[in-house]
N, C-alpha and C. Protein backbone atom coordinates (compact mmCIF):
# COMPACT_ATOMS: atom_id res chain seq x y z
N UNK A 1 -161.75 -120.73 -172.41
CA UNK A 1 -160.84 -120.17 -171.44
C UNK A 1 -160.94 -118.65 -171.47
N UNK A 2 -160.98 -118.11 -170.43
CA UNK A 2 -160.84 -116.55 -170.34
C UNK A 2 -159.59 -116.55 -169.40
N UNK A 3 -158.86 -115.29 -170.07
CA UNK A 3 -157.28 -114.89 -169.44
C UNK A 3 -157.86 -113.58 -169.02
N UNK A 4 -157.06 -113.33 -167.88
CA UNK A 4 -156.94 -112.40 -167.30
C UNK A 4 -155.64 -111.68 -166.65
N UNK A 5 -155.54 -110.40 -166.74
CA UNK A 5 -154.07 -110.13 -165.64
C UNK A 5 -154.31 -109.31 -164.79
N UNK A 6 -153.88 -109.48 -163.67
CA UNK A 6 -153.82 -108.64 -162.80
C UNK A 6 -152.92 -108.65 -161.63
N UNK A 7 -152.89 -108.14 -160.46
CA UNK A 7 -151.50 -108.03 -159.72
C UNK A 7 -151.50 -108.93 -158.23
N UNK A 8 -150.92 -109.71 -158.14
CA UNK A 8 -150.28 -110.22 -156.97
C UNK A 8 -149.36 -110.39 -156.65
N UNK A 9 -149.11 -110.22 -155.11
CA UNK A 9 -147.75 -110.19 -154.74
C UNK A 9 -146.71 -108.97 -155.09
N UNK A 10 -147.36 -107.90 -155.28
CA UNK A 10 -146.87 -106.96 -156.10
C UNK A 10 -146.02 -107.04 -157.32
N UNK A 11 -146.83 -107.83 -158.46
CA UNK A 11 -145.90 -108.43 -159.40
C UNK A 11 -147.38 -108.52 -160.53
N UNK A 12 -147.53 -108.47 -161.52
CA UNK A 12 -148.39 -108.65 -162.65
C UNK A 12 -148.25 -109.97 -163.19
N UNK A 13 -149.38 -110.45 -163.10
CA UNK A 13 -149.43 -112.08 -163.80
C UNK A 13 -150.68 -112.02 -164.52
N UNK A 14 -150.65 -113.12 -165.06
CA UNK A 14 -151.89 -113.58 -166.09
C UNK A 14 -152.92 -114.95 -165.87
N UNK A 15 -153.57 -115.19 -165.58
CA UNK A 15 -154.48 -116.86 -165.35
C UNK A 15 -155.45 -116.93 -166.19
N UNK A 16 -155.59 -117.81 -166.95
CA UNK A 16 -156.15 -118.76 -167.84
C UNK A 16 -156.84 -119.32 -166.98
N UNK A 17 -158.69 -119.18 -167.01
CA UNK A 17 -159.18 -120.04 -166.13
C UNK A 17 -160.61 -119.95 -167.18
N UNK A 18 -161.20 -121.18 -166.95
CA UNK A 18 -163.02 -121.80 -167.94
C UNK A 18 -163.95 -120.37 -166.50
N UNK A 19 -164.68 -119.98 -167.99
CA UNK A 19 -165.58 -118.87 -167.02
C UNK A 19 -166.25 -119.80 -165.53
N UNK A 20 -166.60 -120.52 -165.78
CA UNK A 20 -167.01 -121.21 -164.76
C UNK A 20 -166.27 -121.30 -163.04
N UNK A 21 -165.05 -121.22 -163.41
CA UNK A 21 -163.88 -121.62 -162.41
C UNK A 21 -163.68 -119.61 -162.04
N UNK A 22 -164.03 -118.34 -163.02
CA UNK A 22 -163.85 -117.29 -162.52
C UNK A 22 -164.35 -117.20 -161.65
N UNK A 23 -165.99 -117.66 -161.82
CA UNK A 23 -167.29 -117.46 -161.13
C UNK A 23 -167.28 -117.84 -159.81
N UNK A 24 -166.44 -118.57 -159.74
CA UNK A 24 -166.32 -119.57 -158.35
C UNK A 24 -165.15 -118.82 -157.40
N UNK A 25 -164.44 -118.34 -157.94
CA UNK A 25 -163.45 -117.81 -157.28
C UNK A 25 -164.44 -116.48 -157.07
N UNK A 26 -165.09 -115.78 -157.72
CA UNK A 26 -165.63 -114.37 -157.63
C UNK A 26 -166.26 -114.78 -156.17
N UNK A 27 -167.00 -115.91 -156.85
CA UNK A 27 -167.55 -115.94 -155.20
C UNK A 27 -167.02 -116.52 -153.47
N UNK A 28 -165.95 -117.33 -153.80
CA UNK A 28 -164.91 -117.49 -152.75
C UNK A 28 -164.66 -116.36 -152.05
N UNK A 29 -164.00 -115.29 -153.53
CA UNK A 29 -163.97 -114.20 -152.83
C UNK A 29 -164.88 -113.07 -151.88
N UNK A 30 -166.23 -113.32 -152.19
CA UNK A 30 -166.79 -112.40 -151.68
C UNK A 30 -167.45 -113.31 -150.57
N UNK A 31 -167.65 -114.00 -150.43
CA UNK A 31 -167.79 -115.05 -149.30
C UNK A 31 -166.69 -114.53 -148.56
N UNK A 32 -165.81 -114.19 -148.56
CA UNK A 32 -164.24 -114.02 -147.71
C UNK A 32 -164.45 -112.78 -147.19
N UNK A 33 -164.76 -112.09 -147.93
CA UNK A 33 -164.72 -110.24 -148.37
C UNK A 33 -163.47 -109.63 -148.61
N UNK A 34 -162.88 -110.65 -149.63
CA UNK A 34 -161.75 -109.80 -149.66
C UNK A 34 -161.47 -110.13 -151.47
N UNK A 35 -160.71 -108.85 -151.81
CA UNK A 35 -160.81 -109.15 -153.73
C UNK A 35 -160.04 -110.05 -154.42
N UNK A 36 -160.69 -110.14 -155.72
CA UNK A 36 -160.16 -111.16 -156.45
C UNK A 36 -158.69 -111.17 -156.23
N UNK A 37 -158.08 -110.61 -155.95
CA UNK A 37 -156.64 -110.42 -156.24
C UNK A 37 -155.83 -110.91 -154.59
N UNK A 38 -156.52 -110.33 -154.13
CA UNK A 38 -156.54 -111.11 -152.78
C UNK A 38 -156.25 -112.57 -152.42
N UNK A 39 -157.62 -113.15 -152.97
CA UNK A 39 -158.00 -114.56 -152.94
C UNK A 39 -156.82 -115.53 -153.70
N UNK A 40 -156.16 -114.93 -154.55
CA UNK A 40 -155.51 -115.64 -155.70
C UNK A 40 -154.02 -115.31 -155.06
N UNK A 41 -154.07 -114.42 -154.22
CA UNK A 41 -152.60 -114.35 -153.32
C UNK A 41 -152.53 -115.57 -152.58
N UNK A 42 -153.62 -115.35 -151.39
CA UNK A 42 -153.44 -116.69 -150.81
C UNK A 42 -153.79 -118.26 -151.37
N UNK A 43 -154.11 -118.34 -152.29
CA UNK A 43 -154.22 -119.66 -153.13
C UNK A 43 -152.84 -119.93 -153.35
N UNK A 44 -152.05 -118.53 -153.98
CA UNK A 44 -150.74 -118.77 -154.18
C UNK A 44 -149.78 -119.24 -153.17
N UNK A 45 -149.85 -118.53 -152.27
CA UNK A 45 -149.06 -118.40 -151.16
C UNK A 45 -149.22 -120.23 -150.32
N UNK A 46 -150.06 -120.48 -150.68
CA UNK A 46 -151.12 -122.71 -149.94
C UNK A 46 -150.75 -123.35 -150.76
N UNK A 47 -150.73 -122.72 -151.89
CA UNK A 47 -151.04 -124.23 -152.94
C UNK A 47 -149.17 -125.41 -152.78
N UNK A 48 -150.23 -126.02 -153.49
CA UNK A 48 -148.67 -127.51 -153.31
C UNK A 48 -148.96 -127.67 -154.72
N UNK A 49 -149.18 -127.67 -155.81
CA UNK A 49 -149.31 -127.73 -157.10
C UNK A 49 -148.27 -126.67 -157.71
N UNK A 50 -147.75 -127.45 -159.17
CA UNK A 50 -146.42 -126.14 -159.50
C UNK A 50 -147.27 -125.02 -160.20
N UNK A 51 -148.35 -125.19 -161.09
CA UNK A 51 -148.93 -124.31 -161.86
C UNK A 51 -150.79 -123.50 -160.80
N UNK A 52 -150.22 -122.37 -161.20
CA UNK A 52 -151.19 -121.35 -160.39
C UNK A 52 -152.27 -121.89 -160.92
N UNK A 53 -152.81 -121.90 -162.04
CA UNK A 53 -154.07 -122.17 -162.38
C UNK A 53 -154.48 -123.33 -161.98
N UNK A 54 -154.00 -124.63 -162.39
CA UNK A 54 -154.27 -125.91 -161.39
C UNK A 54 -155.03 -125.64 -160.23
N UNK A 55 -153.85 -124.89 -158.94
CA UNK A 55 -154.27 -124.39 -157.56
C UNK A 55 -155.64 -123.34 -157.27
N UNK A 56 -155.72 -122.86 -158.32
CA UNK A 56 -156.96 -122.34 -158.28
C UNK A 56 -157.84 -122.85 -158.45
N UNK A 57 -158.03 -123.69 -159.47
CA UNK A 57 -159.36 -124.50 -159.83
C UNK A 57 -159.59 -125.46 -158.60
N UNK A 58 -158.22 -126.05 -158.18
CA UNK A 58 -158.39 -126.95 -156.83
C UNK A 58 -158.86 -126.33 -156.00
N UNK A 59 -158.54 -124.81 -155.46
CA UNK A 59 -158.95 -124.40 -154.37
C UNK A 59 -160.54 -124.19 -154.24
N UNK A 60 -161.03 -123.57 -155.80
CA UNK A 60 -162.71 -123.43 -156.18
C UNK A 60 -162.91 -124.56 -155.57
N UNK A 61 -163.18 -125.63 -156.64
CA UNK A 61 -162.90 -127.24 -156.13
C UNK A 61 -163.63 -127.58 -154.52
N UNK A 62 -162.57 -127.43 -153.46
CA UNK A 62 -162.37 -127.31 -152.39
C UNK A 62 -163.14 -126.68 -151.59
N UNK A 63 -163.72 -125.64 -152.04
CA UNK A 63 -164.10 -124.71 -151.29
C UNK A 63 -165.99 -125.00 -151.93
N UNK A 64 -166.33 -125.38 -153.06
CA UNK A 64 -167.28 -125.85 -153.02
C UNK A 64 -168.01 -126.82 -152.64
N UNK A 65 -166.48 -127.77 -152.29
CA UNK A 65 -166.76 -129.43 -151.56
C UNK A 65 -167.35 -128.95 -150.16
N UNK A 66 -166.92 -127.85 -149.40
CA UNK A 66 -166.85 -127.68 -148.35
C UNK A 66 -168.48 -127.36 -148.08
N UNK A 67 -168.68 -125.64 -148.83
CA UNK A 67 -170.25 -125.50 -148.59
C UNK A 67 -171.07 -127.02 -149.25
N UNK A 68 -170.85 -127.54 -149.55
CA UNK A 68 -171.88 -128.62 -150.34
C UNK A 68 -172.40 -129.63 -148.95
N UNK A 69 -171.36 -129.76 -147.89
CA UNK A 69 -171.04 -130.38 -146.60
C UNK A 69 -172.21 -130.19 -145.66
């Protein structure tokens, strides 16, 4: 697990995510063009899951199901 903190929502948080699941979001994000911090807003802002990290890995998840299509 690698933790990280940084700011969303104008508020400082922390996510616990397997390097693997960073990597994926790094690239969600830049696929998007918009920054990590960004990306993890609107994950926040969608998700239906109670825990952020869950919603993230789902959204990676998701978003790799999609290009794989």
């Amino acid at each position: 697990m690698e933790k990280r903190s940084l700011s969303i929502a104008g508020h400082r948080t922390s996510l616990a995510l397997e390097p693997e699941f960073w990597i994926g979001l790094e690239a969600m994000a830049a696929h998007k063009g918009v920054t990590l911090p960004q990306i993890i807003e609107a994950i926040d802002e969608e998700r239906s899951v109670p825990n952020l990290s869950s919603a993230v890995r789902l959204a990676v998840l998701g978003w790799y199901r999609e290009r794989a299509r």
